[in-house]
Protein backbone atom coordinates (compact mmCIF):
# COMPACT_ATOMS: atom_id res chain seq x y z
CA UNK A 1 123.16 -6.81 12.06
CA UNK A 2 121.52 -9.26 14.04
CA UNK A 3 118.65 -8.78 17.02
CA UNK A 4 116.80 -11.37 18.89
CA UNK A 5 112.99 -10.61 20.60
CA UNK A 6 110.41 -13.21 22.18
CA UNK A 7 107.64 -12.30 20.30
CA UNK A 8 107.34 -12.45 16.54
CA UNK A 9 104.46 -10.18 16.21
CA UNK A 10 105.88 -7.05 18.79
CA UNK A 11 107.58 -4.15 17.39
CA UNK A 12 110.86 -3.82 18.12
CA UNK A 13 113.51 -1.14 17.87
CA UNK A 14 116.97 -0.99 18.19
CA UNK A 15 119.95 0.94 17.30
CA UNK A 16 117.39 3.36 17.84
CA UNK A 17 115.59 2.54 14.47
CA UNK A 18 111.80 0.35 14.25
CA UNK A 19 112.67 -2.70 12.86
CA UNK A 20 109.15 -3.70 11.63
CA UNK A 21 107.18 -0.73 10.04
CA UNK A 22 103.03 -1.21 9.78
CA UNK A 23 101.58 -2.92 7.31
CA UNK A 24 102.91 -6.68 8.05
CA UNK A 25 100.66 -9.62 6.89
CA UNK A 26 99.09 -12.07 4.27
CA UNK A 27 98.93 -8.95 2.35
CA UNK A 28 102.44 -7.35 3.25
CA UNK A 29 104.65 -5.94 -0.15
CA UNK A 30 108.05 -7.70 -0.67
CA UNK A 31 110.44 -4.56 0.76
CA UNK A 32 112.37 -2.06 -1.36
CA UNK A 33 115.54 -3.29 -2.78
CA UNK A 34 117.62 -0.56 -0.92
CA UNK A 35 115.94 -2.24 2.44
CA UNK A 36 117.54 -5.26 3.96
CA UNK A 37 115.95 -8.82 3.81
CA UNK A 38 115.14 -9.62 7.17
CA UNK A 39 116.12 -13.32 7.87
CA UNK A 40 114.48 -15.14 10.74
CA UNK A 41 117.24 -18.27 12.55
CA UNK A 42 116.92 -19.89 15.94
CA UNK A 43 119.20 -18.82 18.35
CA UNK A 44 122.83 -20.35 17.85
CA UNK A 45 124.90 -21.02 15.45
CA UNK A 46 122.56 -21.11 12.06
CA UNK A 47 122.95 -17.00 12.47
CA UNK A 48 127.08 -17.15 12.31
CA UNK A 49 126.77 -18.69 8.84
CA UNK A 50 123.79 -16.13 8.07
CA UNK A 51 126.02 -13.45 8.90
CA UNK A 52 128.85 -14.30 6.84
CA UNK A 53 126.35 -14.63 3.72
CA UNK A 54 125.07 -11.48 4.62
CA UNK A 55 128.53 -9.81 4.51
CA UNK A 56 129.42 -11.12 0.61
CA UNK A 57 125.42 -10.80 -0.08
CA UNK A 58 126.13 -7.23 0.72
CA UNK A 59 129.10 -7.20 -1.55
CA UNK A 60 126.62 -8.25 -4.80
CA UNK A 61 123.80 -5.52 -3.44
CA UNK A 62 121.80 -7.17 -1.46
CA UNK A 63 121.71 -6.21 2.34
CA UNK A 64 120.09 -8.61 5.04
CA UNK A 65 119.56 -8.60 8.82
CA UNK A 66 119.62 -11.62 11.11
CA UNK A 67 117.15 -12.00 13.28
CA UNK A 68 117.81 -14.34 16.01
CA UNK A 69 114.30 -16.09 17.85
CA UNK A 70 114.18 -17.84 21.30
CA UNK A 71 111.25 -20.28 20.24
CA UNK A 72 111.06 -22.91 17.46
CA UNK A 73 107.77 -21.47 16.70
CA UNK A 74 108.72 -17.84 16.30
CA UNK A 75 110.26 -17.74 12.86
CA UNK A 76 107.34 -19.18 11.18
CA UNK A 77 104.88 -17.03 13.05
CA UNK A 78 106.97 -14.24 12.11
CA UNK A 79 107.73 -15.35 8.37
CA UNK A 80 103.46 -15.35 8.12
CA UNK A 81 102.91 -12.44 9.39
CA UNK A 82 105.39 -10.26 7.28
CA UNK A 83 107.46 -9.61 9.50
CA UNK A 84 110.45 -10.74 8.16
CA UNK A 85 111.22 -12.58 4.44
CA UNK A 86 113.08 -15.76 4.91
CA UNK A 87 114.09 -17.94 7.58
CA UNK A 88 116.18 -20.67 8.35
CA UNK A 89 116.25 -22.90 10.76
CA UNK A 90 114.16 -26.17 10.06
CA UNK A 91 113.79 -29.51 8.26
CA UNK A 92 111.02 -30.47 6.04
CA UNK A 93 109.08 -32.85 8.22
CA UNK A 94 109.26 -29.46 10.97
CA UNK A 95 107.79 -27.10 8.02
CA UNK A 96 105.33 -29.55 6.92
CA UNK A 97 103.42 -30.05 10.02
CA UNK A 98 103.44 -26.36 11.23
CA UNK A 99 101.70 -25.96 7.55
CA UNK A 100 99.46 -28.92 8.50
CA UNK A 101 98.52 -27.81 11.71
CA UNK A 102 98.69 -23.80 11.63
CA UNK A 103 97.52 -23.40 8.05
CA UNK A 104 100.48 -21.34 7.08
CA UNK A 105 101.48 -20.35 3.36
CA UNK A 106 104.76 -20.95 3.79
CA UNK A 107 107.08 -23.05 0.97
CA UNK A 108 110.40 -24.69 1.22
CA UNK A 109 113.29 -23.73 -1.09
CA UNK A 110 116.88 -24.45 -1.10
CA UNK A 111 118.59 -26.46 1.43
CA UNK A 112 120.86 -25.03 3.54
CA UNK A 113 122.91 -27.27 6.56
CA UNK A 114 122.77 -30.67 7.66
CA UNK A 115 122.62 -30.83 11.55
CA UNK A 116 122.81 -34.24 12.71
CA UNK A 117 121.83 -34.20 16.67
CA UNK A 118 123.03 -36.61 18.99
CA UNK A 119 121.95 -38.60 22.62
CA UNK A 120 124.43 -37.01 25.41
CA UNK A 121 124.93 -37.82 29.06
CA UNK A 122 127.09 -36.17 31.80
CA UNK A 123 126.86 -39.49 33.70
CA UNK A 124 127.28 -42.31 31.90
CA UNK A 125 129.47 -43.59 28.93
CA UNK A 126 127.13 -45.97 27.59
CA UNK A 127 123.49 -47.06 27.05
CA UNK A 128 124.04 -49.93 28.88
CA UNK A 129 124.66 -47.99 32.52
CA UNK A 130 121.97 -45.87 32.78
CA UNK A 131 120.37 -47.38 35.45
CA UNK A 132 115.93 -48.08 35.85
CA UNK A 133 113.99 -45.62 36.62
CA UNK A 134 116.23 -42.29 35.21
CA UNK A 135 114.60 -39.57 33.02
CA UNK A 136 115.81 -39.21 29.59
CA UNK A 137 115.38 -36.21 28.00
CA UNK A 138 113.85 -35.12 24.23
CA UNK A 139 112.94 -31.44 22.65
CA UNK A 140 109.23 -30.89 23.32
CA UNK A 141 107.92 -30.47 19.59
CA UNK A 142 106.33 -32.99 17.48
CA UNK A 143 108.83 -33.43 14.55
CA UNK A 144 112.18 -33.31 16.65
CA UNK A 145 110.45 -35.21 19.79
CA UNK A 146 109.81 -38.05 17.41
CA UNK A 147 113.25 -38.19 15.75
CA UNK A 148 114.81 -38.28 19.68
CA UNK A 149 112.58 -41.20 20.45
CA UNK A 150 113.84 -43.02 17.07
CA UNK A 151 117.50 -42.47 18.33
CA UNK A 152 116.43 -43.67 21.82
CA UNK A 153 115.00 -46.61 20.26
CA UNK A 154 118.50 -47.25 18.11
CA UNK A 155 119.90 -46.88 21.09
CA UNK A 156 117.97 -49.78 22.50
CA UNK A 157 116.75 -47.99 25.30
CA UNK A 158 112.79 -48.43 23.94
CA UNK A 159 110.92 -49.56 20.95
CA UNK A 160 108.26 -47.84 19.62
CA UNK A 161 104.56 -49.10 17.79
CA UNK A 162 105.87 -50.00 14.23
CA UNK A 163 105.18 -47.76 11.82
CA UNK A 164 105.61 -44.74 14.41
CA UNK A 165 108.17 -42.61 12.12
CA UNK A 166 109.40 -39.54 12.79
CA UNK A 167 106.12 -38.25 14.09
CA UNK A 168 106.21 -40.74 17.39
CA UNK A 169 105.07 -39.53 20.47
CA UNK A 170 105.65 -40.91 24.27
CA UNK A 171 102.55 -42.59 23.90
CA UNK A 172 104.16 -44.93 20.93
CA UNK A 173 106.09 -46.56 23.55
CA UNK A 174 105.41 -50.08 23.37
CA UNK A 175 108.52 -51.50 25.55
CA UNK A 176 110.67 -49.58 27.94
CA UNK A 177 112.34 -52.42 29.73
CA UNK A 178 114.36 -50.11 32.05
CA UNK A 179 111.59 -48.45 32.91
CA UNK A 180 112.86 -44.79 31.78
CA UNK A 181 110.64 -41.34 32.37
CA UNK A 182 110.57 -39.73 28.94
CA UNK A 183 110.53 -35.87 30.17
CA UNK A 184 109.61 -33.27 27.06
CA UNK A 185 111.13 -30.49 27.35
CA UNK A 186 112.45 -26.86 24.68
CA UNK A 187 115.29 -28.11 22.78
CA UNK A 188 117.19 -24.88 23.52
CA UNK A 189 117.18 -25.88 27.32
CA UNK A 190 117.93 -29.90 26.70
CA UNK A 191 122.14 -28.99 27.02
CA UNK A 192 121.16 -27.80 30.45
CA UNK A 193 119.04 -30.88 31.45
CA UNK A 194 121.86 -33.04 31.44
CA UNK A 195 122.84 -32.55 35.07
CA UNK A 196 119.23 -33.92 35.82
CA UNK A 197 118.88 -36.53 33.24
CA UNK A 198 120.79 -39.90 32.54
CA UNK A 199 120.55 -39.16 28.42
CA UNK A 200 119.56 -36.33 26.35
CA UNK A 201 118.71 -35.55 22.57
CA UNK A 202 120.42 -32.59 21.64
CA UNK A 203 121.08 -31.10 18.27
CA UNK A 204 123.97 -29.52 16.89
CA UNK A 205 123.24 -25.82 16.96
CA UNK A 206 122.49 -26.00 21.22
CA UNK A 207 125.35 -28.86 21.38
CA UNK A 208 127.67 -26.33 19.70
CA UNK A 209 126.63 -23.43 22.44
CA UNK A 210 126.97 -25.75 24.89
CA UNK A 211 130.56 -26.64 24.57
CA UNK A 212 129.42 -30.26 23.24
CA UNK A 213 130.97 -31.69 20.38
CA UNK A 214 129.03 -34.34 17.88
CA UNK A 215 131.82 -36.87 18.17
CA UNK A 216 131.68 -37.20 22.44
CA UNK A 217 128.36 -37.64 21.98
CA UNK A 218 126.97 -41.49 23.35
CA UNK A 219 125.24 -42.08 19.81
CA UNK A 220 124.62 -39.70 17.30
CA UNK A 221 122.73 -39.48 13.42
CA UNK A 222 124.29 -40.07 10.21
CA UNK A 223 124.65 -38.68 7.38
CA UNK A 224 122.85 -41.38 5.34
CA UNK A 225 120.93 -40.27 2.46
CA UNK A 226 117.74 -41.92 4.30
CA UNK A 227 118.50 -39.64 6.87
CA UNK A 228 119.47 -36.82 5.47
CA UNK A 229 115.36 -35.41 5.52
CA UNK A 230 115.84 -35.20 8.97
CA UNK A 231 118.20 -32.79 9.78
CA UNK A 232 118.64 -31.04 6.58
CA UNK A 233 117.65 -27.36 6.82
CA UNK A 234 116.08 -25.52 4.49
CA UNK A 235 115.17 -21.78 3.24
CA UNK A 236 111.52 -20.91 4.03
CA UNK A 237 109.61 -18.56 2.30
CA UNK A 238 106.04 -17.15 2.21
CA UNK A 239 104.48 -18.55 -0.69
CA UNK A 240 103.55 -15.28 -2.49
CA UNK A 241 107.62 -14.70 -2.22
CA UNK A 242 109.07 -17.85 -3.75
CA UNK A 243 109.65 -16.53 -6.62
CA UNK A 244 111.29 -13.34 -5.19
CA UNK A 245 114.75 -12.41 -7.13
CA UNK A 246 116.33 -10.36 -3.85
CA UNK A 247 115.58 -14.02 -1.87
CA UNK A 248 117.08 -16.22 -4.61
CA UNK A 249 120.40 -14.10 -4.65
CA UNK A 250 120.81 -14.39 -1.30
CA UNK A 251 120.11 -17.88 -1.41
CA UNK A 252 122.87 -18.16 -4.20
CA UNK A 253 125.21 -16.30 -2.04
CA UNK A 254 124.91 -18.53 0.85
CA UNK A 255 125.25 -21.81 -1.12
CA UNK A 256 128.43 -20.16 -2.53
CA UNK A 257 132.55 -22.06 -1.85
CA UNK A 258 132.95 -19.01 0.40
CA UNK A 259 130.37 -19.73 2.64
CA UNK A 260 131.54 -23.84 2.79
CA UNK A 261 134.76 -23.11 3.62
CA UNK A 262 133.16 -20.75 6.71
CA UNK A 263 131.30 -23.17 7.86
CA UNK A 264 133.42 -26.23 7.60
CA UNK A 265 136.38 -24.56 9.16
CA UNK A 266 134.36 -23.13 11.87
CA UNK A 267 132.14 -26.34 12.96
CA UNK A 268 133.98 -28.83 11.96
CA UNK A 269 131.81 -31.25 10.83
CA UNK A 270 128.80 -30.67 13.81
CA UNK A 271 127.32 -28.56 10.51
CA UNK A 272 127.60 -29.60 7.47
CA UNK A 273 127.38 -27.77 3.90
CA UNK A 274 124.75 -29.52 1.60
CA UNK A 275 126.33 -27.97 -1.67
């Protein structure tokens, strides 16, 4: 079963039945083991691969419920609060500096997908025609912002302060020779911004509901073991449930050949198994 809502801390009910009871917080009890884990995901195609672990998961006695959010920031807010168990849906570097700078208790486990993202235009086939003075286009949050500007710069498009990394902002831009209006903007709208924008960084779960495929795309990431911290998704728990044996079966079920074959037959390399 899967449901998506705006806010992570709003009661919601559907099928005629609360989804979160009372009680959610630091201090919230792992649920019964006849309730299902509720498993926060971003909006797109993260959930399809949920789903299908949640369908064998069932099979082995353990019942989950994805829970689709509209904002990168929802399923940790959520996670926090109780409000659901696990999520999936982010990198390290993402989960490291909401911890850093919203003080959350939250832990990394397995890894789940790699999902390289990619620099797409509607206008122009190559770097080199974009003309001075367009807008380019990057996701408006501090981990993925920086990783668009690093593709930009491989691109050749700009060049950033050395020593910038992944956390680069606009205001690392030490040469833009074209002369190019960085505009920030939510990653789940960048697909749409390419009618107004020379180039955009998208990433493979909005590329994939937008009808764009990695390989059309003008430059996209690798799969090099450098890289790999990047875009390599991973299970997030609440601290206090790391150690949680419903979680870890789940887990188990999701890394399973079942599950690989899902995903590699149905994205075709835009998302890629890490087991």
């Amino acid at each position: 079963m899967t449901s998506r809502f705006r806010s992570p801390l709003a009661a919601l009910v559907f099928s005629g039945i609360a989804l979160f009871a009372a009680g959610t917080g630091a201090n919230a009890q792992a649920p019964a083991a006849d309730k299902p884990l509720k498993i926060g995901v971003s909006a797109g195609p993260y959930g399809d691969i949920l789903r299908e672990a949640a369908k064998l998961s069932a099979e082995q006695g353990v019942k989950a419920e994805i829970i689709e959010f509209t904002d990168w920031n929802q399923p940790n807010a959520a996670l926090q609060a109780g409000d659901i168990d696990l999520n999936n849906f982010q990198n390290r570097p993402y989960l490291a500096n909401q911890v850093k700078t919203r003080g959350y208790t939250i832990v990394a486990l397995d890894e789940s997908i790699l999902v390289p993202a990619g620099l797409y235009s509607k206008k122009y086939t190559s770097f080199a025609d974009i003309p001075a003075g367009s807008k380019i286009a990057i996701p408006n949050d501090p981990t993925n912002g920086g990783r668009a500007l690093l593709l930009f710069q491989k691109a050749g498009l700009i060049k950033l302060k050395p020593g910038s990394g992944l956390y680069a902002s606009v205001l690392d831009v030490v040469d833009n020779p074209k002369n190019l209006k960085i505009v920030e903007i939510d990653a789940a709208q960048l697909p749409r911004s390419l009618d107004d924008v020379a180039a955009a960084f998208v990433s493979s779960n909005y590329a994939y509901l937008a009808g764009l495929q990695l390989k059309s795309a003008l430059l996209a990431e690798t799969t090099l073991e450098e890289a790999k911290p990047y875009f390599t998704l991973v299970f997030a728990v609440r601290e206090d449930r790391k150690d949680d044996p419903r979680i870890a079966k789940f887990i188990a079920v999701y890394r399973s050949q079942p599950v690989k074959d899902f995903t590699l037959a149905k994205f075709n390399g835009s998302l890629i198994p890490t087991w």
